[in-house]
Protein backbone atom coordinates (compact mmCIF):
# COMPACT_ATOMS: atom_id res chain seq x y z
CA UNK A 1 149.95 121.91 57.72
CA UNK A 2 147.22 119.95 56.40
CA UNK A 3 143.47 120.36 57.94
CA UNK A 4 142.64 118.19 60.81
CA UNK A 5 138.70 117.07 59.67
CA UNK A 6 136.47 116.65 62.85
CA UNK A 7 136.20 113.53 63.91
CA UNK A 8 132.90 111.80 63.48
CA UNK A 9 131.39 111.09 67.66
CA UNK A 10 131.36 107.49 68.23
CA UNK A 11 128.04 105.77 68.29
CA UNK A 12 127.48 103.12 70.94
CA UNK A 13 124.72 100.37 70.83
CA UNK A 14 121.23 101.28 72.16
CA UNK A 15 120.41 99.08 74.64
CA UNK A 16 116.50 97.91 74.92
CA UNK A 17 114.63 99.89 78.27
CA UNK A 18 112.63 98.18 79.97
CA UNK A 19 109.66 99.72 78.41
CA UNK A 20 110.89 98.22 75.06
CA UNK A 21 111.72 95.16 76.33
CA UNK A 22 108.01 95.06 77.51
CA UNK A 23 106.26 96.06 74.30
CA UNK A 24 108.22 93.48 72.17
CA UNK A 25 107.25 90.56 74.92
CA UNK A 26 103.58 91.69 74.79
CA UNK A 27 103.32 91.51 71.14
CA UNK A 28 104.53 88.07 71.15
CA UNK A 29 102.46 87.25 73.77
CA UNK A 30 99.42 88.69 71.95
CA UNK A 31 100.43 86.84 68.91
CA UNK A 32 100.59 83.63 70.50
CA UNK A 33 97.58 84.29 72.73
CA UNK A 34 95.84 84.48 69.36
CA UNK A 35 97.54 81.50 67.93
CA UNK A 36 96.59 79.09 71.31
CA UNK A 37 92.96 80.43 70.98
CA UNK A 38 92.48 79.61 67.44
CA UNK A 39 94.44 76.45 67.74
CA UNK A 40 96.53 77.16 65.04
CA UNK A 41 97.57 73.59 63.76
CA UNK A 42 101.61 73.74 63.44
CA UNK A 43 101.43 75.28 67.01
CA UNK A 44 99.15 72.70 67.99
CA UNK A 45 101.29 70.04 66.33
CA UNK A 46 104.50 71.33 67.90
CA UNK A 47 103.28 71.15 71.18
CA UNK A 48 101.73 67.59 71.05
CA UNK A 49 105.60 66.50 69.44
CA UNK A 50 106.81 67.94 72.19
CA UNK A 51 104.54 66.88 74.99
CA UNK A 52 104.89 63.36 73.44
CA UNK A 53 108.68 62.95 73.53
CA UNK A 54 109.24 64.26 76.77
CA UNK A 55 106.30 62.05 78.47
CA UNK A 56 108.02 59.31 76.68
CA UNK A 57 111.34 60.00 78.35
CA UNK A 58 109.39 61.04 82.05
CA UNK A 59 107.47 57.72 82.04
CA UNK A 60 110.68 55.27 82.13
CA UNK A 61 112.75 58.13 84.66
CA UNK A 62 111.28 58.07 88.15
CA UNK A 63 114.05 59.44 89.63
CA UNK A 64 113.88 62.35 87.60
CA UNK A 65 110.59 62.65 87.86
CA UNK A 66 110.75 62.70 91.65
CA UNK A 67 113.42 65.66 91.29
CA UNK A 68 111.43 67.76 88.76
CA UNK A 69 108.49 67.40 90.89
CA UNK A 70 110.38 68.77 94.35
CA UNK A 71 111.95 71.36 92.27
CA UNK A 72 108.10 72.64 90.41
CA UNK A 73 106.39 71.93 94.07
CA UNK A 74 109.08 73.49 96.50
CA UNK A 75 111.74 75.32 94.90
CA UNK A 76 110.18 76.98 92.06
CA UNK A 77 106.12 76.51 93.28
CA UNK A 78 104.40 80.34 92.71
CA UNK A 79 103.81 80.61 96.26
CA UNK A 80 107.85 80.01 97.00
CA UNK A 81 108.16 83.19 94.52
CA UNK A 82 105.40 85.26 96.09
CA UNK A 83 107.00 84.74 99.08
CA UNK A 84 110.71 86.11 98.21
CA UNK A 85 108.50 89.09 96.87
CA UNK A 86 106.99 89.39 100.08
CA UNK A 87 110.13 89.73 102.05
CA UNK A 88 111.77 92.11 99.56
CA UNK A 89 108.39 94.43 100.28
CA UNK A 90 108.46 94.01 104.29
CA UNK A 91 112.56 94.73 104.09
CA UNK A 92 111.73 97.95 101.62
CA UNK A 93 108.33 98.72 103.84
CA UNK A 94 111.35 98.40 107.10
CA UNK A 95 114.01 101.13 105.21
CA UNK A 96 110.96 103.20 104.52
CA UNK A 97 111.07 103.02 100.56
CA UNK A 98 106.86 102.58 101.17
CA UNK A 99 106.51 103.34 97.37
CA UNK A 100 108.76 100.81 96.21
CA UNK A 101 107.36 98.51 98.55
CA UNK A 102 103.63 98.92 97.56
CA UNK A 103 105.03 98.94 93.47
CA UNK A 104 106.33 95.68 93.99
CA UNK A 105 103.90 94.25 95.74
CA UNK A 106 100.95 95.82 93.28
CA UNK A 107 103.33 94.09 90.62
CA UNK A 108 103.17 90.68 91.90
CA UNK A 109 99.17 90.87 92.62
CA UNK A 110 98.59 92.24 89.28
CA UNK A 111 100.53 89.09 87.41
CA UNK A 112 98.55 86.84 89.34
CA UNK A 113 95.06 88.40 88.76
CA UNK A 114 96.47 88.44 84.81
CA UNK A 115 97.30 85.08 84.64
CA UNK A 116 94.13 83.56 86.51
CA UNK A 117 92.02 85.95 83.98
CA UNK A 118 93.62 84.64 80.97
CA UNK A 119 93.50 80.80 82.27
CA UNK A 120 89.78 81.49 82.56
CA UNK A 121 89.45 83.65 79.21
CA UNK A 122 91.25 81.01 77.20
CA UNK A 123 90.40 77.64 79.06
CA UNK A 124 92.90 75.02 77.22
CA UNK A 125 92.93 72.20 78.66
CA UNK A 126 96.07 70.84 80.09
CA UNK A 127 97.76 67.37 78.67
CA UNK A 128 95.62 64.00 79.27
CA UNK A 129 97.89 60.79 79.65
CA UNK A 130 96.68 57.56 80.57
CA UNK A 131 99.46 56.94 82.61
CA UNK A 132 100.47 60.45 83.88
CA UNK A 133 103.67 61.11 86.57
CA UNK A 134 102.07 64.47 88.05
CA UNK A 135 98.85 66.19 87.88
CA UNK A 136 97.79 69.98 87.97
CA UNK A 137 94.40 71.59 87.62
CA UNK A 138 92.61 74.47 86.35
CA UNK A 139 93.70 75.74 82.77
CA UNK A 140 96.27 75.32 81.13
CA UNK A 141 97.46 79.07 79.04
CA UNK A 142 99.53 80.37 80.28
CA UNK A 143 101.84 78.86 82.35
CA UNK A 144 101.63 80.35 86.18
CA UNK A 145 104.68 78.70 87.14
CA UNK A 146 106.56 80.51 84.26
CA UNK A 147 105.16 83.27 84.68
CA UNK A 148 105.41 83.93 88.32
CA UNK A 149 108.84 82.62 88.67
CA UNK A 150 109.56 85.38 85.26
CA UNK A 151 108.29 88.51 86.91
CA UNK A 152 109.36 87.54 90.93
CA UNK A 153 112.95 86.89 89.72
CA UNK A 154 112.71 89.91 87.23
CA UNK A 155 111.62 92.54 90.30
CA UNK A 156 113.78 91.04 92.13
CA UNK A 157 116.77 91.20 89.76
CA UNK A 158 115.65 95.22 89.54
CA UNK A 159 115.89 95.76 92.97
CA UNK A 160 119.06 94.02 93.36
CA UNK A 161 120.41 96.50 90.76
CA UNK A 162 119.13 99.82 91.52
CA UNK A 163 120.18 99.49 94.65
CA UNK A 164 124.43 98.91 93.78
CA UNK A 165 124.62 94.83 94.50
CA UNK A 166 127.96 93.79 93.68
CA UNK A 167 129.08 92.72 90.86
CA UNK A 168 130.01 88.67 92.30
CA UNK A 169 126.40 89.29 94.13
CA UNK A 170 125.19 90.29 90.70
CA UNK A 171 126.40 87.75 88.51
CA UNK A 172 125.07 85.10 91.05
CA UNK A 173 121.52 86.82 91.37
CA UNK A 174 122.02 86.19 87.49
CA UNK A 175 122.50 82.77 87.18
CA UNK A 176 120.12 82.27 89.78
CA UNK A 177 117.02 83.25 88.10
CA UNK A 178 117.88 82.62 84.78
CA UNK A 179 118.30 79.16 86.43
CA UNK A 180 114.85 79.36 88.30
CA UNK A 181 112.77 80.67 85.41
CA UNK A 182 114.16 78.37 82.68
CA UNK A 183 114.44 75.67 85.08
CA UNK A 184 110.65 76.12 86.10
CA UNK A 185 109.36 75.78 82.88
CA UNK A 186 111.08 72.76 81.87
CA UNK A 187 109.97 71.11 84.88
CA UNK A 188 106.25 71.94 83.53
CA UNK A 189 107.07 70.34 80.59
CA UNK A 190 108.71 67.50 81.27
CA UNK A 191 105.85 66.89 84.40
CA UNK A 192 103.32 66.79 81.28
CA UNK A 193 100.99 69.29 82.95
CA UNK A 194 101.74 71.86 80.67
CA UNK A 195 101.76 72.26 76.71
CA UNK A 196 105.50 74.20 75.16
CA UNK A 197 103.44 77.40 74.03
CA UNK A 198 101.79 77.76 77.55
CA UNK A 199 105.25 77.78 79.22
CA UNK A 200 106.60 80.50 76.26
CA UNK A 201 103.08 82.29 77.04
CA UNK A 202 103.93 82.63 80.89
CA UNK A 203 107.91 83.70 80.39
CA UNK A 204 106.45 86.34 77.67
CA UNK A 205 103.84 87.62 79.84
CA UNK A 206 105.43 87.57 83.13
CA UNK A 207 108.87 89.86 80.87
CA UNK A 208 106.15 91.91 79.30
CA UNK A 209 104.70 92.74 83.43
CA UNK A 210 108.05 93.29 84.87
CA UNK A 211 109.48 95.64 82.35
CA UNK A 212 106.03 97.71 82.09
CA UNK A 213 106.34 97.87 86.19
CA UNK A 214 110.05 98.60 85.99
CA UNK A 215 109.86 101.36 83.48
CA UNK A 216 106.78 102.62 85.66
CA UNK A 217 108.56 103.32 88.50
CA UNK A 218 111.13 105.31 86.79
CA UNK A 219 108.48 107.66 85.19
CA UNK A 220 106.80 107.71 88.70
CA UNK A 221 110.59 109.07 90.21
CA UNK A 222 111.30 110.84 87.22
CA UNK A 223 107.81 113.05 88.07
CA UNK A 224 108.95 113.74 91.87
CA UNK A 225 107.87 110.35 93.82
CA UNK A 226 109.84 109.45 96.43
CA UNK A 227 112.32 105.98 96.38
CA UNK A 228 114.89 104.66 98.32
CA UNK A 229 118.00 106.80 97.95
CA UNK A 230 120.45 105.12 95.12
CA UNK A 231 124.15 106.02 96.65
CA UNK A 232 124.95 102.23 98.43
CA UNK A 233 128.38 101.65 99.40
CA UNK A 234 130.73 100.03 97.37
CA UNK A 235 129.73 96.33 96.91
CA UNK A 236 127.34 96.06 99.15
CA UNK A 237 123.03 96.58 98.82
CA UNK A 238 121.94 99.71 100.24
């Protein structure tokens, strides 16, 4: 009989946590924090190509214009954001998950406070047309649009998971913010009121918050704290 050799155990793919999904995003938004700061020229010369072309485009599209700026002002505006976040705290606040609910909420106040400090710490100025098709103030890196719209739909995206969404709820929740957060910054762009790299600041920063929060929370339950209970039913959000 000949000898059976073991067989070797299958390796699957590592898949990134959280917590490495954060690190990687906060690198690269270090790196290009130091980059905007020092006005590196290729960045600098990137983002003027691309301001350019798309101001180009904006100037001789109204129509569009009007539909970018109800999307950036209504749909996708910060404040819209903050206030999904807000009702996914009073609803976890209402099924007594208080931790949760004060996590999430400390989340979303700590982007904000992030994002104001770095506008102020860096103060680029935002793009100067002479004949421009919106306006926005205060500075320009990084992008609070992108960013808020990247860590609301992230937390929210988290909570929608731990808490056994199904999977046509799921995919949908998917599409949806990958939708809202890609759609957001292009808005910015296209607007003229913000420069490429500020946009790629805010979805780098506003990853790099969510995941640190996200993988937070876990080592906060996995040292006794006490979160909503994870056993849903079937296809439906506990």
């Amino acid at each position: 009989m000949p000898s059976s050799s073991p067989v070797p155990p299958v390796r699957t793919r590592s898949r990134l946590t959280p917590f490495g999904t954060a690190v990687v995003c906060a690198a690269l938004a270090l790196i290009l924090l130091i980059l905007v700061a020092a006005r590196w020229s290729p960045l600098m010369a990137l983002d003027r190509t691309v301001a350019d072309a798309l101001h180009r485009r904006a100037v001789t599209e109204p129509g569009l214009v009007h539909a970018n700026r109800i999307l950036t002002d209504w749909a996708w505006d910060p404040w819209t954001m903050r206030a999904l976040i807000a009702v996914a705290v009073v609803v976890l606040w209402w099924r007594g998950a208080r931790a949760l609910a004060m996590w999430v909420a400390a989340t979303s106040m700590l982007s904000t406070l992030l994002q104001q400090g770095l506008k102020s710490a860096v103060g680029r100025e935002r793009p100067q047309w002479p004949n421009p098709v919106d306006s926005a103030h205060y500075a320009a890196f990084p992008s609070g649009h992108a960013m808020t719209a990247t860590v609301s739909c992230g937390l929210l995206l988290w909570l929608l998971h731990r808490h056994g969404t199904g999977p046509r709820v799921w995919r949908t929740a998917l599409v949806v913010a990958w939708v809202s957060v890609v759609g957001v910054g292009a808005t910015r762009l296209y607007l003229g009121v913000h420069w490429l790299s500020d946009v790629l600041g805010g979805w780098l920063l506003g990853a790099a918050v969510a995941g640190f929060s996200i993988a937070g929370f876990a080592r906060y339950e996995g040292r006794g704290g006490r979160a909503l209970p994870r056993t849903p039913e079937p296809g439906r959000i506990a």
